[in-house]
N, C-alpha and C. Protein backbone atom coordinates (compact mmCIF):
# COMPACT_ATOMS: atom_id res chain seq x y z
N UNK A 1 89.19 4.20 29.44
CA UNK A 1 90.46 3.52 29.41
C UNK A 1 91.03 3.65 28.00
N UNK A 2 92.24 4.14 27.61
CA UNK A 2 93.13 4.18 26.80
C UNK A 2 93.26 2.80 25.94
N UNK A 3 93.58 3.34 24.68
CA UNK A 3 94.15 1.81 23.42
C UNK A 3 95.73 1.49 24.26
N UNK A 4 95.81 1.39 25.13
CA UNK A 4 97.13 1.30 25.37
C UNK A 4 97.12 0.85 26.50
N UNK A 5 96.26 1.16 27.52
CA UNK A 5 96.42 0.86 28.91
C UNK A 5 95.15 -0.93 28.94
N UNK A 6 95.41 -1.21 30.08
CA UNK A 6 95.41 -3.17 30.11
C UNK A 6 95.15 -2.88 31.84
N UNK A 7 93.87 -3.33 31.90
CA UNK A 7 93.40 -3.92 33.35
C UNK A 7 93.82 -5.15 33.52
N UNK A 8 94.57 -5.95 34.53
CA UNK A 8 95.21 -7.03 34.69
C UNK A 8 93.93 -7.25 36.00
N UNK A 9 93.10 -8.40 35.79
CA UNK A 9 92.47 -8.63 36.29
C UNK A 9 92.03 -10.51 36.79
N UNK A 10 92.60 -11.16 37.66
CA UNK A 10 92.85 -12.61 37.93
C UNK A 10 90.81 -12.75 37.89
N UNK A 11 90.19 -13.80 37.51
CA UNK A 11 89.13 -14.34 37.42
C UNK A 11 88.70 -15.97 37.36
N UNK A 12 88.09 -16.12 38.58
CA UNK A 12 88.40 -17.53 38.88
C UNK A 12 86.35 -18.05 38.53
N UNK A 13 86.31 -18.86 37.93
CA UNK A 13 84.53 -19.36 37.66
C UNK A 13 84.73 -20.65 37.88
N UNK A 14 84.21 -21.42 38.61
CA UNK A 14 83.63 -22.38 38.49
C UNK A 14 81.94 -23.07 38.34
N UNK A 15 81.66 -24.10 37.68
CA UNK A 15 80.15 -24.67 38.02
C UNK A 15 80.32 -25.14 39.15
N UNK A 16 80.05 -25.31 40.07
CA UNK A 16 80.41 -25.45 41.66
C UNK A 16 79.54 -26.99 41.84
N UNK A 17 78.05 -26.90 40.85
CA UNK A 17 77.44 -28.17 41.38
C UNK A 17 77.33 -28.44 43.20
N UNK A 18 76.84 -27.56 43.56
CA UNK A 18 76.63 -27.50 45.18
C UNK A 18 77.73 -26.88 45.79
N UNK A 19 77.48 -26.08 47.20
CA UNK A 19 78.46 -25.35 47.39
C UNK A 19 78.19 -25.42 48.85
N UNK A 20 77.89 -26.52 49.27
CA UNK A 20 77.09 -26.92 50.67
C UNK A 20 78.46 -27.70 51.67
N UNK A 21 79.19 -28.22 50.70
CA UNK A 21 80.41 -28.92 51.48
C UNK A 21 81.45 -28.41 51.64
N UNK A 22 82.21 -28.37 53.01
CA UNK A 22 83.26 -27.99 53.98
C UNK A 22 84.23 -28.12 52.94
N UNK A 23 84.35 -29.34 52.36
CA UNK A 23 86.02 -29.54 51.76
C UNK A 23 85.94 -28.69 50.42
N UNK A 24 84.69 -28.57 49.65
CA UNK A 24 84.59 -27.62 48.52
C UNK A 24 85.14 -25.91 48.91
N UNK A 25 84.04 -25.72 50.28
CA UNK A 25 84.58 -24.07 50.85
C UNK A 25 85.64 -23.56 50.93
N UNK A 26 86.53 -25.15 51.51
CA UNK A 26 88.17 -25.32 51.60
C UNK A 26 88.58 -24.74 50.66
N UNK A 27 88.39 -25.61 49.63
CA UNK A 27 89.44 -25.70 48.14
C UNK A 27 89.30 -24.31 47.64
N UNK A 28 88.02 -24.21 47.63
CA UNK A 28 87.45 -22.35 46.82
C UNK A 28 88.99 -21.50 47.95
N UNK A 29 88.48 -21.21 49.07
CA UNK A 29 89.07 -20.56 49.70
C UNK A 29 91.03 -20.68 49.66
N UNK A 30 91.19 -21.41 49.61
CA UNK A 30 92.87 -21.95 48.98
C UNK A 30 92.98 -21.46 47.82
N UNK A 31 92.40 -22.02 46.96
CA UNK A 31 92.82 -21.24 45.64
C UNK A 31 92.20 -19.46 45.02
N UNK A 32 91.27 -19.13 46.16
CA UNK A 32 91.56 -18.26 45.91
C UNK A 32 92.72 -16.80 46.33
N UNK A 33 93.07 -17.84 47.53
CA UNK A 33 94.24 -17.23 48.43
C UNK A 33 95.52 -17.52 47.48
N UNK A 34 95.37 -18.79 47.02
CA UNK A 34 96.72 -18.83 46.08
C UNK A 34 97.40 -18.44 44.89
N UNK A 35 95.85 -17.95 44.28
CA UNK A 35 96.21 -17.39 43.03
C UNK A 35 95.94 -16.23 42.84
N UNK A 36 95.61 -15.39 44.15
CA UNK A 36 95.44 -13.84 44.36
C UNK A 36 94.36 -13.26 43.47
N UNK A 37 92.97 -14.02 43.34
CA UNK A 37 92.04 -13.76 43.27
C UNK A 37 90.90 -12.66 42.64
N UNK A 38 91.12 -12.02 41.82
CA UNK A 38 90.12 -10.69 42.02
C UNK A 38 88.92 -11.05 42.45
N UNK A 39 88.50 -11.72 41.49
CA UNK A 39 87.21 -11.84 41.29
C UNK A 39 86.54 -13.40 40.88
N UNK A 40 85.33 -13.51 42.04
CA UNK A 40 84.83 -15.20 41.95
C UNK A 40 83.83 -15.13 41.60
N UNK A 41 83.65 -16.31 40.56
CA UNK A 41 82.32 -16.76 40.36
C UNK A 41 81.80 -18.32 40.13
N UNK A 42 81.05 -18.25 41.05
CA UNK A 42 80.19 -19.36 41.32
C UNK A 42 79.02 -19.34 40.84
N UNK A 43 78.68 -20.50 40.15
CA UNK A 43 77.13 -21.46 39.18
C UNK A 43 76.70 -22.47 39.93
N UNK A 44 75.87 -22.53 40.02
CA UNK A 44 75.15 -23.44 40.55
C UNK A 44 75.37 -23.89 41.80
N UNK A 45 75.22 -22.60 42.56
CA UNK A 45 75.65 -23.10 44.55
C UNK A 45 74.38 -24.01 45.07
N UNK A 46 72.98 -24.22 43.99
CA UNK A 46 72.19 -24.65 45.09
C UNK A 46 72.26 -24.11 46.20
N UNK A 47 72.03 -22.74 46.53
CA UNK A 47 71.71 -21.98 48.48
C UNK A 47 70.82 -21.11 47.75
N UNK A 48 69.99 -21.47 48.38
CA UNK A 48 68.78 -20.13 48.77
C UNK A 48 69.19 -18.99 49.44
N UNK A 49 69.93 -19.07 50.29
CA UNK A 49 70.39 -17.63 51.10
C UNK A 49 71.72 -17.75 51.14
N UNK A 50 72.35 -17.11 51.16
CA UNK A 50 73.52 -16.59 51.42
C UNK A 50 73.67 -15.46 52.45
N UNK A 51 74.87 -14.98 53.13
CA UNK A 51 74.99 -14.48 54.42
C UNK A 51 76.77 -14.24 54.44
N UNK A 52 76.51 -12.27 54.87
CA UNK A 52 77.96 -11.82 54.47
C UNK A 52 79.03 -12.71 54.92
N UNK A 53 79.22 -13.02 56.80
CA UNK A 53 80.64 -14.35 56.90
C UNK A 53 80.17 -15.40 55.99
N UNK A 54 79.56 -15.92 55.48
CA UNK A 54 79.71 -16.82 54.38
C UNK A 54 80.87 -16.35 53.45
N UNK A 55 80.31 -14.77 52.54
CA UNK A 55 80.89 -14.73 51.68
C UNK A 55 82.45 -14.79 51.96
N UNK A 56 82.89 -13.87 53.20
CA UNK A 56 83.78 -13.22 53.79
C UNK A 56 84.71 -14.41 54.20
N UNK A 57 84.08 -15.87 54.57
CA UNK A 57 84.58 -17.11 54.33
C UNK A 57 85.57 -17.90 53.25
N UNK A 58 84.47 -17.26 52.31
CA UNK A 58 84.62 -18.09 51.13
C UNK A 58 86.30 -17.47 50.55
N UNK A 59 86.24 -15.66 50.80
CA UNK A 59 87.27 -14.84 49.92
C UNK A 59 88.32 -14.70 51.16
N UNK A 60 88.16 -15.68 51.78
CA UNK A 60 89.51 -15.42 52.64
C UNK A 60 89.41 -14.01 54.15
N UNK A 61 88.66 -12.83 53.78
CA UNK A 61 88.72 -11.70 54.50
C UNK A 61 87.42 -10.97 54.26
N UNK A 62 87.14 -9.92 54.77
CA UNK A 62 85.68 -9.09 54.94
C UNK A 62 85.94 -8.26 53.89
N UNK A 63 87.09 -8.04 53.25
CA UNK A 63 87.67 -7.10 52.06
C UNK A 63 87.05 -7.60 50.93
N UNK A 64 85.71 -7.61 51.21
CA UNK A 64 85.09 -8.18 49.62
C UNK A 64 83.72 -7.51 49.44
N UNK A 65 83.18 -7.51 48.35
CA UNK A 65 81.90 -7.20 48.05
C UNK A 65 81.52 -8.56 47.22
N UNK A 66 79.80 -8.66 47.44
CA UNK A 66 79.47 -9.81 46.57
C UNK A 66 77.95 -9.26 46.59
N UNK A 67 77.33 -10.63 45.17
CA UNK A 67 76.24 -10.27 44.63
C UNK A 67 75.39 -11.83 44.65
N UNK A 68 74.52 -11.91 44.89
CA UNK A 68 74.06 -13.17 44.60
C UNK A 68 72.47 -13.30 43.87
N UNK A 69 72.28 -14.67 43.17
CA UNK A 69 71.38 -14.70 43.02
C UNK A 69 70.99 -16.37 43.34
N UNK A 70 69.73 -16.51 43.74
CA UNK A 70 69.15 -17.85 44.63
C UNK A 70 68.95 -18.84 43.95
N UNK A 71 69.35 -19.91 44.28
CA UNK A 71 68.79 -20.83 43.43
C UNK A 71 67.35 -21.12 43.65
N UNK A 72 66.35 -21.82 42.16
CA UNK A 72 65.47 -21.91 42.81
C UNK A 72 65.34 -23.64 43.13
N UNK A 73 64.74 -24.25 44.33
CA UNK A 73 64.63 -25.60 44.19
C UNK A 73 65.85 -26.13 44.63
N UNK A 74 66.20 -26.93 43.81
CA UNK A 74 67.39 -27.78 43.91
C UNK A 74 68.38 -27.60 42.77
N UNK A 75 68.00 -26.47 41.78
CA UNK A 75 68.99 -26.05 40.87
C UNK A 75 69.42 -24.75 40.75
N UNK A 76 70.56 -23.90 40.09
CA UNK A 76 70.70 -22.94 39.76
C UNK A 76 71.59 -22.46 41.63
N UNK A 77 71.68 -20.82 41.38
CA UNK A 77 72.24 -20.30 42.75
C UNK A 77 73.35 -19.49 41.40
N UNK A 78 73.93 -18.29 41.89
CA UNK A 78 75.21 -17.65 41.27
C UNK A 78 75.77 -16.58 42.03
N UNK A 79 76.89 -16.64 43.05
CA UNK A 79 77.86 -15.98 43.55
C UNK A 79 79.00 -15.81 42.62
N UNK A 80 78.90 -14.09 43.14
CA UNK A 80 80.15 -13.58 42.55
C UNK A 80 80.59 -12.48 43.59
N UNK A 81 82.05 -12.96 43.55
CA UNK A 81 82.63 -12.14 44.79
C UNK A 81 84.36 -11.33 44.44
N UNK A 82 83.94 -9.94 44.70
CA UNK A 82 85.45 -9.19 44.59
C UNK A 82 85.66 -8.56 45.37
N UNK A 83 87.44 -8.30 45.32
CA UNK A 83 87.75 -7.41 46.52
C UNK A 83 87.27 -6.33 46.42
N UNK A 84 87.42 -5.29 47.87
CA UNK A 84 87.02 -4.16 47.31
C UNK A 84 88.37 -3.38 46.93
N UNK A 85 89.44 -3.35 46.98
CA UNK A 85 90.41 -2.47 46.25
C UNK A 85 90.16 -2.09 44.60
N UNK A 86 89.42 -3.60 43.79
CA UNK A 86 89.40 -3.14 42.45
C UNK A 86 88.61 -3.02 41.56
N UNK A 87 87.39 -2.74 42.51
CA UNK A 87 86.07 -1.48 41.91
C UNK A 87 85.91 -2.53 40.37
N UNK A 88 86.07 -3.88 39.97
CA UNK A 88 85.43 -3.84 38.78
C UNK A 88 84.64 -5.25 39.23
N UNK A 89 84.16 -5.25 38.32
CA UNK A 89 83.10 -6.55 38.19
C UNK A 89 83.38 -7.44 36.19
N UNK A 90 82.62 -8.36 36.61
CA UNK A 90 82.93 -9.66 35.22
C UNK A 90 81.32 -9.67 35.18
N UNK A 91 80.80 -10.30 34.08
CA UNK A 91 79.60 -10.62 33.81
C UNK A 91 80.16 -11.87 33.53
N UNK A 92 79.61 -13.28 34.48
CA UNK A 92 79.97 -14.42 33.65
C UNK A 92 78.70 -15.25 34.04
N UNK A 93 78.16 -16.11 32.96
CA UNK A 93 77.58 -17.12 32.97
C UNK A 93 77.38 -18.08 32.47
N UNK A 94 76.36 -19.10 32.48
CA UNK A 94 75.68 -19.89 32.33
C UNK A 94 75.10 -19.68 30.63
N UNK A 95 75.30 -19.39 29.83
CA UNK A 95 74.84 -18.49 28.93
C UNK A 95 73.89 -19.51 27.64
N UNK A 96 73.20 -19.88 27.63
CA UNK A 96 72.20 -20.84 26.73
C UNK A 96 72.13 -20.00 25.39
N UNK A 97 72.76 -19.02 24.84
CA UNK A 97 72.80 -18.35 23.95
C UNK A 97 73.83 -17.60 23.39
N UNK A 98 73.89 -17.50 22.03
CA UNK A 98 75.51 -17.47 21.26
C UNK A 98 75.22 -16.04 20.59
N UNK A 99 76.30 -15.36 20.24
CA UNK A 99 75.80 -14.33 19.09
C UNK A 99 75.73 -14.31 17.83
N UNK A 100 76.33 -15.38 17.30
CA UNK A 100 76.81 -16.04 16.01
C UNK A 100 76.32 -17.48 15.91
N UNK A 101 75.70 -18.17 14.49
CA UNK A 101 75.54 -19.27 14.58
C UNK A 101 77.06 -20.34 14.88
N UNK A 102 77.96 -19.49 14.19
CA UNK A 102 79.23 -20.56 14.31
C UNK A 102 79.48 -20.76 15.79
N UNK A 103 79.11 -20.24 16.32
CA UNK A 103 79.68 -20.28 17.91
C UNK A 103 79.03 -21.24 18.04
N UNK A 104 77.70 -22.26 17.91
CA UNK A 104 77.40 -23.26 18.25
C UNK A 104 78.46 -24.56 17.36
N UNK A 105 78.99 -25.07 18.28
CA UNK A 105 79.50 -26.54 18.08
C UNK A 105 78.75 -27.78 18.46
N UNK A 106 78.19 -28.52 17.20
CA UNK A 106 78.12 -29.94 17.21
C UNK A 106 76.70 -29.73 17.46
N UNK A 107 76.32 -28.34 17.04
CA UNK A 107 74.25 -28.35 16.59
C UNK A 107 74.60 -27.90 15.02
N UNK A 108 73.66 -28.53 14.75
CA UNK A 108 73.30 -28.65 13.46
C UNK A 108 71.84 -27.42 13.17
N UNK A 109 72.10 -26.29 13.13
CA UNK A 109 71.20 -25.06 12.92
C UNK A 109 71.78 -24.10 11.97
N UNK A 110 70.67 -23.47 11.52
CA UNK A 110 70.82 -22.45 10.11
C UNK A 110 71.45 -21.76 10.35
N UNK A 111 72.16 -21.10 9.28
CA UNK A 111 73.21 -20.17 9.58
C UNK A 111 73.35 -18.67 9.65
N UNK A 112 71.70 -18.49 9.58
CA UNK A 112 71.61 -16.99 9.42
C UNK A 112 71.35 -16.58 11.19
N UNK A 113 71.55 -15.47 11.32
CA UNK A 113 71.35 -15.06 12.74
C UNK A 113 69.56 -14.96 13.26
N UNK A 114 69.21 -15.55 14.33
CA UNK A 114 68.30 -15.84 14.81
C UNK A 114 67.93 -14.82 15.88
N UNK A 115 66.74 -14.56 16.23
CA UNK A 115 66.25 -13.47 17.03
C UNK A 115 66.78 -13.50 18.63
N UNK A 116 67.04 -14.81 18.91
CA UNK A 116 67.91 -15.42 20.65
C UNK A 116 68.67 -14.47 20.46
N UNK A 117 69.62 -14.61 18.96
CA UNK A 117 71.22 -14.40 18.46
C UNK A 117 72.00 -12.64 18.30
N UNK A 118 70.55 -11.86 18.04
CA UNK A 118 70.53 -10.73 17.75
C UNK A 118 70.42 -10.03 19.13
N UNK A 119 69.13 -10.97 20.28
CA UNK A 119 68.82 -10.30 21.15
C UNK A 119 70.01 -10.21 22.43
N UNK A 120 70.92 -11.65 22.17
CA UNK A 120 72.22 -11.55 23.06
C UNK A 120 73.21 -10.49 22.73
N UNK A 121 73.35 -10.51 21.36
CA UNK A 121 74.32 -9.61 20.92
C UNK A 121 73.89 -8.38 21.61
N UNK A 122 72.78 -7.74 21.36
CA UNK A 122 72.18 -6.45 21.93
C UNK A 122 72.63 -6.08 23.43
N UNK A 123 72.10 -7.33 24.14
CA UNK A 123 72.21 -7.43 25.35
C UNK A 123 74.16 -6.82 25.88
N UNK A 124 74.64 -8.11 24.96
CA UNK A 124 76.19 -7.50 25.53
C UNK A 124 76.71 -6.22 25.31
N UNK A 125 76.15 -5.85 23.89
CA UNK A 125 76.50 -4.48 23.24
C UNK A 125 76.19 -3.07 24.37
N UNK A 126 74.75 -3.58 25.04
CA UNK A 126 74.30 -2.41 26.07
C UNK A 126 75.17 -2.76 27.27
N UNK A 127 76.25 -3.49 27.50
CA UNK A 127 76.97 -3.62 28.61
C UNK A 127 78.19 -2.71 28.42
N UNK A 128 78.48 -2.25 26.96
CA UNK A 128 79.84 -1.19 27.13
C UNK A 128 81.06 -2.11 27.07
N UNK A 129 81.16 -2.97 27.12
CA UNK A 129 82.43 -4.38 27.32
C UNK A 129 83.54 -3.48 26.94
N UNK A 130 84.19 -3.81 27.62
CA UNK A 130 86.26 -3.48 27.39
C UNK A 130 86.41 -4.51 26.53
N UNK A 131 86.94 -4.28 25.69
CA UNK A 131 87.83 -5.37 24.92
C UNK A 131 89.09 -6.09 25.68
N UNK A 132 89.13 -7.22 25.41
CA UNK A 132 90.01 -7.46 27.00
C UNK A 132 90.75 -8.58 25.90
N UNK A 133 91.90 -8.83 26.59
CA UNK A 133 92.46 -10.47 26.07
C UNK A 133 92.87 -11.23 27.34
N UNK A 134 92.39 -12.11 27.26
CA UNK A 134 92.26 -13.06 28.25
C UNK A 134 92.83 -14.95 28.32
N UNK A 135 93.67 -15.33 28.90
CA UNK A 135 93.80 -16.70 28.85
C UNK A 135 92.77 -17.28 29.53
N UNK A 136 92.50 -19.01 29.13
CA UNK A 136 91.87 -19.86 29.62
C UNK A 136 92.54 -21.00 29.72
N UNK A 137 92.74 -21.12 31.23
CA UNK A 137 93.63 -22.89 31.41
C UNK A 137 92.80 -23.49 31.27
N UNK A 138 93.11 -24.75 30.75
CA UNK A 138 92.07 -25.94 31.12
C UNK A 138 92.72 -26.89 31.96
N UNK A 139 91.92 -27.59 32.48
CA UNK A 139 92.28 -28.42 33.43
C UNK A 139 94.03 -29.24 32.72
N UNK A 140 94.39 -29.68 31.77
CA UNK A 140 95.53 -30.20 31.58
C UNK A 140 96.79 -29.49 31.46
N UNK A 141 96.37 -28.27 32.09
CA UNK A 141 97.54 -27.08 31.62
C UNK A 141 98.13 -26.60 30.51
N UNK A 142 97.10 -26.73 29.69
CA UNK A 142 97.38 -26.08 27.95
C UNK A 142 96.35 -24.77 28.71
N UNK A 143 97.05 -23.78 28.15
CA UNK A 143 96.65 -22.14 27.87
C UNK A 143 96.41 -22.11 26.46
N UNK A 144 94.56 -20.96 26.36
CA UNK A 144 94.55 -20.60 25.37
C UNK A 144 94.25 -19.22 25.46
N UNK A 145 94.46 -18.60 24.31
CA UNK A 145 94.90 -16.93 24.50
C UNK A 145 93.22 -16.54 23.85
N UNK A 146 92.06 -15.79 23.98
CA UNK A 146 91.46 -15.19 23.40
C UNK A 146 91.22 -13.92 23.01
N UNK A 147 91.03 -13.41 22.54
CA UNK A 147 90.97 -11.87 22.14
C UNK A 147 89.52 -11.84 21.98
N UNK A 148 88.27 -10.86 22.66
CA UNK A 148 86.85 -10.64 23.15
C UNK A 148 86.97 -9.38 22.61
């Protein structure tokens, strides 16, 4: 991809905190119909299995591909679901690890880079990442612009 050219790509994440209830499936499924969707991701579904009309449920139509991984117990679970017209995928998570000490807010830790710190960085570095700029609503409708 070109310094010039821009994948416009809609990305919807939530922590879902269970993904077992009708009116939750609802809401997922509405908003992802409403805000034209690429690509979903779900944390913490709590489901052990998952099952394609599930997914095909969830994205409105069978026009999807998805990936999952299980929760184990009573915690964890991570669906992620895209159409198939636009062949890309997101890496998003749960992420217990920063690449920079400043990126931690409101811990009190040294400021030199730590072996977690080096080994995430690595990690993303072997992913190839697009440089992307991206907004983030928050729930009160302030937009913030990031540049990744």
């Amino acid at each position: 991809m070109g310094a010039k050219e821009w994948l416009l790509m809609i990305v919807m994440t939530f922590n879902i905190r269970g993904l077992g209830g009708k009116v939750k499936r609802r809401r997922i499924r509405e908003l992802v119909r409403d805000h034209k969707v690429d690509f979903l991701a779900l944390q913490e579904t709590k489901m052990e299995t998952i099952l394609d009309d599930f997914c095909q449920s969830l994205w409105g139509s069978a026009d999807c591909s998805w990936a999952f991984v299980p929760a184990v117990g009573a915690s964890g679970g991570i669906l992620s679901i895209c159409g198939f017209g636009s062949g890309n995928w997101c890496v998003v998570g749960d992420f217990n690890a920063v690449k920079m000490p400043e990126e931690r807010r409101g811990v009190n830790i040294e400021s030199s880079l730590t072996t977690e710190m080096r080994g995430f960085s690595g990690f993303l570095r072997s992913l190839r990442w697009l440089i992307f700029r991206y907004w983030v609503v928050i729930s009160l409708g302030i937009m913030l612009m990031v540049d990744q």
